[in-house]
N, C-alpha and C. Protein backbone atom coordinates (compact mmCIF):
# COMPACT_ATOMS: atom_id res chain seq x y z
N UNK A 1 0.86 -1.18 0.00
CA UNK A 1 0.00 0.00 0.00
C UNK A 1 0.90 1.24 0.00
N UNK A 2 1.04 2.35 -0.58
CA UNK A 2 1.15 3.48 -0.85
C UNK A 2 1.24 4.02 0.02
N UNK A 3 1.73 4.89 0.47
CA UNK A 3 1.75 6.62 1.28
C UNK A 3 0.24 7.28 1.31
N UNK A 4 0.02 7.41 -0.08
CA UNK A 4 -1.00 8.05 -1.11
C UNK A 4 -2.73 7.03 -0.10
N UNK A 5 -2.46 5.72 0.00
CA UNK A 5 -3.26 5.18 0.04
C UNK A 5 -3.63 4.81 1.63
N UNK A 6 -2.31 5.13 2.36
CA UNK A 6 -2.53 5.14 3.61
C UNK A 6 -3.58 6.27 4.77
N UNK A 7 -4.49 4.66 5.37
CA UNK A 7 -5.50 6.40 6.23
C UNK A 7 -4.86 6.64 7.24
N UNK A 8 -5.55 7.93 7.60
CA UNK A 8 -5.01 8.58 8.57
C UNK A 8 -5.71 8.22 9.67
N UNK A 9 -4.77 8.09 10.94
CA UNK A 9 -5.81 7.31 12.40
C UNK A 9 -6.99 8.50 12.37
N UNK A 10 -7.79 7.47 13.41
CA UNK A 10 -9.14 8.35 13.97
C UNK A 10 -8.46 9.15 15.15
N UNK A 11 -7.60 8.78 15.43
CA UNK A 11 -7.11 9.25 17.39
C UNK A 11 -5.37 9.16 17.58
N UNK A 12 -4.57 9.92 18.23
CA UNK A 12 -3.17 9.66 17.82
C UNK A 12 -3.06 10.83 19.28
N UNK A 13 -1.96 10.48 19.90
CA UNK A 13 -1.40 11.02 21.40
C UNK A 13 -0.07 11.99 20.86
N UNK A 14 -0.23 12.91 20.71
CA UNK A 14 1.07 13.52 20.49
C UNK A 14 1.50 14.05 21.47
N UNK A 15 2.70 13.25 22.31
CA UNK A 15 3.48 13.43 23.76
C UNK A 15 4.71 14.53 23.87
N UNK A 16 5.53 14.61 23.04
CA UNK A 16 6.53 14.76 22.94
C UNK A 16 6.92 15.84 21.68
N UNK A 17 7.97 17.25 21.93
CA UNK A 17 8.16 17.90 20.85
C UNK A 17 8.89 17.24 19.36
N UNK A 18 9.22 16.24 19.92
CA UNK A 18 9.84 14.77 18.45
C UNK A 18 8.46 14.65 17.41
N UNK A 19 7.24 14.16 18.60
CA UNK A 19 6.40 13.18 17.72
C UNK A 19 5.78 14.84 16.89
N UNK A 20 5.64 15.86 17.66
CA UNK A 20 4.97 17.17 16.61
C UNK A 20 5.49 17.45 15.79
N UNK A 21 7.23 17.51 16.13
CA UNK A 21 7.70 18.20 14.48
C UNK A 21 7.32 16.27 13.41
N UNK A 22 7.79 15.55 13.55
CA UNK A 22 7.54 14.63 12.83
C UNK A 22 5.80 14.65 12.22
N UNK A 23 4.70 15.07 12.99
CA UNK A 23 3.63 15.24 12.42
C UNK A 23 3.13 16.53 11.79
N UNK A 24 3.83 17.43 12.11
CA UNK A 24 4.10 18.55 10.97
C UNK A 24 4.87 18.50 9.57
N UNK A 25 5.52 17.97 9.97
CA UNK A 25 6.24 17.89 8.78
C UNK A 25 5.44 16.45 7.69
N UNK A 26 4.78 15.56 8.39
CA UNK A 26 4.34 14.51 7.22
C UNK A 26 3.32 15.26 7.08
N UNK A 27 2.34 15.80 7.90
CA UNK A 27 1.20 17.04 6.82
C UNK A 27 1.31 18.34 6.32
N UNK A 28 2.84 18.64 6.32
CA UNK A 28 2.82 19.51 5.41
C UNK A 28 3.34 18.56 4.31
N UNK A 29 3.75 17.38 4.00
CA UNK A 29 3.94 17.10 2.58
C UNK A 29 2.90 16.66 2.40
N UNK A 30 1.94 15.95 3.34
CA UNK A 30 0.63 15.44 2.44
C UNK A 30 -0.17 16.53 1.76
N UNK A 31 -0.30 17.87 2.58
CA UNK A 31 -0.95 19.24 1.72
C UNK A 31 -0.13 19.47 0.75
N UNK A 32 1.49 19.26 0.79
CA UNK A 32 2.09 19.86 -1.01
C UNK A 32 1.27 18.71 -1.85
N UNK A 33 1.51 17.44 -1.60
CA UNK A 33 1.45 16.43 -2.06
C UNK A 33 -0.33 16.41 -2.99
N UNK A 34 -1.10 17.18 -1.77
CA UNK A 34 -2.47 17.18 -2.33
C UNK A 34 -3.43 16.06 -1.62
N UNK A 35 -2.56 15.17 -1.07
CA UNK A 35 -3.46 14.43 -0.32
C UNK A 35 -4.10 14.55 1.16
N UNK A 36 -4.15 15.93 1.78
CA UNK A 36 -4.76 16.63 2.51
C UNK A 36 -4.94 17.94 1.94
N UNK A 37 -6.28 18.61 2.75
CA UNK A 37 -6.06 19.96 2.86
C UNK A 37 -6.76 21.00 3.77
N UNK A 38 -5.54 21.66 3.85
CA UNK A 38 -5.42 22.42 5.12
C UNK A 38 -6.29 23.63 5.04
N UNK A 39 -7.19 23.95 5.78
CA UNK A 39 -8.43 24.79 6.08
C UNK A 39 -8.31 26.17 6.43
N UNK A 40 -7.08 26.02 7.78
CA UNK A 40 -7.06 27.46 8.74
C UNK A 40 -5.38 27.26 8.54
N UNK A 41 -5.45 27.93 7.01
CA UNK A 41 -3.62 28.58 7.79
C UNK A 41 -3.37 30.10 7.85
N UNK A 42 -4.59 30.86 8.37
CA UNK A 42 -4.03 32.26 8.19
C UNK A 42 -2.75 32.30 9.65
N UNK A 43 -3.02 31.19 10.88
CA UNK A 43 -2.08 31.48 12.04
C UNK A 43 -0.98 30.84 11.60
N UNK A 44 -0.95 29.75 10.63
CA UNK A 44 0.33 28.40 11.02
C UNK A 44 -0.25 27.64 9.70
N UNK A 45 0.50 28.08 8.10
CA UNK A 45 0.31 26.71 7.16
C UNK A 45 1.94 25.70 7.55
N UNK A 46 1.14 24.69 7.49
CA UNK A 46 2.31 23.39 7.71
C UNK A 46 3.05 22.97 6.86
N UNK A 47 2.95 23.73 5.57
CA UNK A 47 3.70 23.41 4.52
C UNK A 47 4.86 24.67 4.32
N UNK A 48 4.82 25.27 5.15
CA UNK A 48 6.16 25.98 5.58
C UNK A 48 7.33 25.73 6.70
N UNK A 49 6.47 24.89 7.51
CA UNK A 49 7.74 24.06 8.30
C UNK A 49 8.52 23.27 8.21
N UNK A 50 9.60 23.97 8.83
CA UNK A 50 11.17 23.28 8.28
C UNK A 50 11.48 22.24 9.43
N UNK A 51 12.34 21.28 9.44
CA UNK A 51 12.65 20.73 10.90
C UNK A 51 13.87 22.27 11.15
N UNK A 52 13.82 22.04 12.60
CA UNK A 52 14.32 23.05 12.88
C UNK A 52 13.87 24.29 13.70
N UNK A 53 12.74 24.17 12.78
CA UNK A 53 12.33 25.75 12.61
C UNK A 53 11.49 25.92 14.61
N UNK A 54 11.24 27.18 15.31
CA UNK A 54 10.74 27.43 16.29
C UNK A 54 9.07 27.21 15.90
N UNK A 55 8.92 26.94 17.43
CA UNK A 55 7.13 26.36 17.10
C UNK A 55 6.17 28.25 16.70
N UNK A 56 5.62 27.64 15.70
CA UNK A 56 5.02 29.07 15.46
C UNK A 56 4.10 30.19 16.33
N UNK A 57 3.34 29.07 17.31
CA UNK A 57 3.08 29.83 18.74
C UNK A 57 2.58 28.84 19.71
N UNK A 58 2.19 29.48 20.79
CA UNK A 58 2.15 28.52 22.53
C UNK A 58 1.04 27.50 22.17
N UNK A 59 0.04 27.86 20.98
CA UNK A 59 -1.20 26.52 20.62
C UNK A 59 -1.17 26.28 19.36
N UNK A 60 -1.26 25.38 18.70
CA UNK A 60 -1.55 24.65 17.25
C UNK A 60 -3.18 24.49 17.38
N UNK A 61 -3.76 24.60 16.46
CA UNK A 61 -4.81 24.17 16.09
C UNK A 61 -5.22 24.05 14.62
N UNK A 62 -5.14 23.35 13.95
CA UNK A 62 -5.14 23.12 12.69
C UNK A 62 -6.19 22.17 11.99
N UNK A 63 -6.97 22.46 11.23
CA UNK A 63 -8.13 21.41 10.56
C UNK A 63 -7.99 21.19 9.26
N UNK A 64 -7.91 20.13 9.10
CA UNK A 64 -7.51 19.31 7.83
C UNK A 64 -8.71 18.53 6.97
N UNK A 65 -8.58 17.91 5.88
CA UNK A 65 -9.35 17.14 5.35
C UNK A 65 -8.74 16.04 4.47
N UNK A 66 -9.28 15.04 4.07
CA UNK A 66 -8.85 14.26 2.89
C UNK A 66 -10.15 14.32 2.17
N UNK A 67 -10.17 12.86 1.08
CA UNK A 67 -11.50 12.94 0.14
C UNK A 67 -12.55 12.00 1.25
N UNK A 68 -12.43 11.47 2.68
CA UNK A 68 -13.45 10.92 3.77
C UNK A 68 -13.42 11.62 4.89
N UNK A 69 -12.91 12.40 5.34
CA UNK A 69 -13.06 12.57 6.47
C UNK A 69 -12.07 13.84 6.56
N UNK A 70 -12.55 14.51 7.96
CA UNK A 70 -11.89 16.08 8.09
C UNK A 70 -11.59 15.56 9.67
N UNK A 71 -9.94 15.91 10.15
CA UNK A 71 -9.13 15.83 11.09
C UNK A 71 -8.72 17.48 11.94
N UNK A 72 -8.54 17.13 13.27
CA UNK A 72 -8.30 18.62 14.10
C UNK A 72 -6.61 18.26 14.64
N UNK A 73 -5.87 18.70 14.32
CA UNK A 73 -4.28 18.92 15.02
C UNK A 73 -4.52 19.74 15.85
N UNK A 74 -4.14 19.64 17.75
CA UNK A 74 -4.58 20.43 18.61
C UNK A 74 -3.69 20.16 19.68
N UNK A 75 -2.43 20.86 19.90
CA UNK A 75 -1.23 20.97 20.29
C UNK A 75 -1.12 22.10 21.29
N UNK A 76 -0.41 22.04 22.72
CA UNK A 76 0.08 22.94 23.65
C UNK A 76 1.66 23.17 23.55
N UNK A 77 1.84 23.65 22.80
CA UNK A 77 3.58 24.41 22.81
C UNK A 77 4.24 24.90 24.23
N UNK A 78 3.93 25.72 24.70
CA UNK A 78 4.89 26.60 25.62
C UNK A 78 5.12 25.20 26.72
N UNK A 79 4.12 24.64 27.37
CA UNK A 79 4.60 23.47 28.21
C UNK A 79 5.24 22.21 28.47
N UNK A 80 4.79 21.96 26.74
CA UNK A 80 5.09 20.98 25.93
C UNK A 80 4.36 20.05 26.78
N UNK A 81 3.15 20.40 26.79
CA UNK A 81 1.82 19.42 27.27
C UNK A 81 1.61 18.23 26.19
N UNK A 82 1.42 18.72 25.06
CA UNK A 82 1.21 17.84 23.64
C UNK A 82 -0.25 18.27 23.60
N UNK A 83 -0.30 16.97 22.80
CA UNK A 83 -1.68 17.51 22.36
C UNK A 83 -2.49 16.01 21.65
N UNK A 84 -3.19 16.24 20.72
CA UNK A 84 -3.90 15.49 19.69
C UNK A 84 -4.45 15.73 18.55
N UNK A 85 -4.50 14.54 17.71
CA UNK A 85 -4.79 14.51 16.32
C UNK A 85 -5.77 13.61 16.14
N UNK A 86 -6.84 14.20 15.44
CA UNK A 86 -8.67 13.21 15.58
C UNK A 86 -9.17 13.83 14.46
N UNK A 87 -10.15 12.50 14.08
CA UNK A 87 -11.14 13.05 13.20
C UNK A 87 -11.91 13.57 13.42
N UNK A 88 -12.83 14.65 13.36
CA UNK A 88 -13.53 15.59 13.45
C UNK A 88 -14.70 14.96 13.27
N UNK A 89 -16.03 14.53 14.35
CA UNK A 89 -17.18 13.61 13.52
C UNK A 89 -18.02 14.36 12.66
């Protein structure tokens, strides 16, 4: 199976500032890529993050879609609380 063809979980624990940049960075290539798309980037598009780069501010909140289903990225920065990634029912 494909990249392309792989779904995206219903539910996912993001603990750690590792597992966020790693999930920023695979949805900002799935939005270049076309196989998401990203809703609210007037605060934070994800297809500008670099590894590296400083977190863009103290909360993420980001809503996504594919061609089934629409997902919420919902992240605490300054504490590095984490956060979560869900489908939106």
């Amino acid at each position: 199976m494909s990249e392309a063809e792989v779904a995206w979980p219903d539910y996912d624990m993001i603990e750690t500032p590792q597992e966020l940049r790693v999930w920023l960075l695979r949805l900002g290539k799935a939005v270049t890529e076309g196989r998401l798309v990203q809703h609210n980037t007037d605060d934070f598009d994800v297809t500008k993050f670099k590894p590296g780069d400083p977190w863009p501010s103290d909360i993420i909140v980001c809503n996504f879609s594919d061609s089934r289903n629409s997902y919420r990225l919902a992240v605490e920065t300054y504490h590095g609380a984490g956060g979560t990634w869900g489908k939106i029912a």
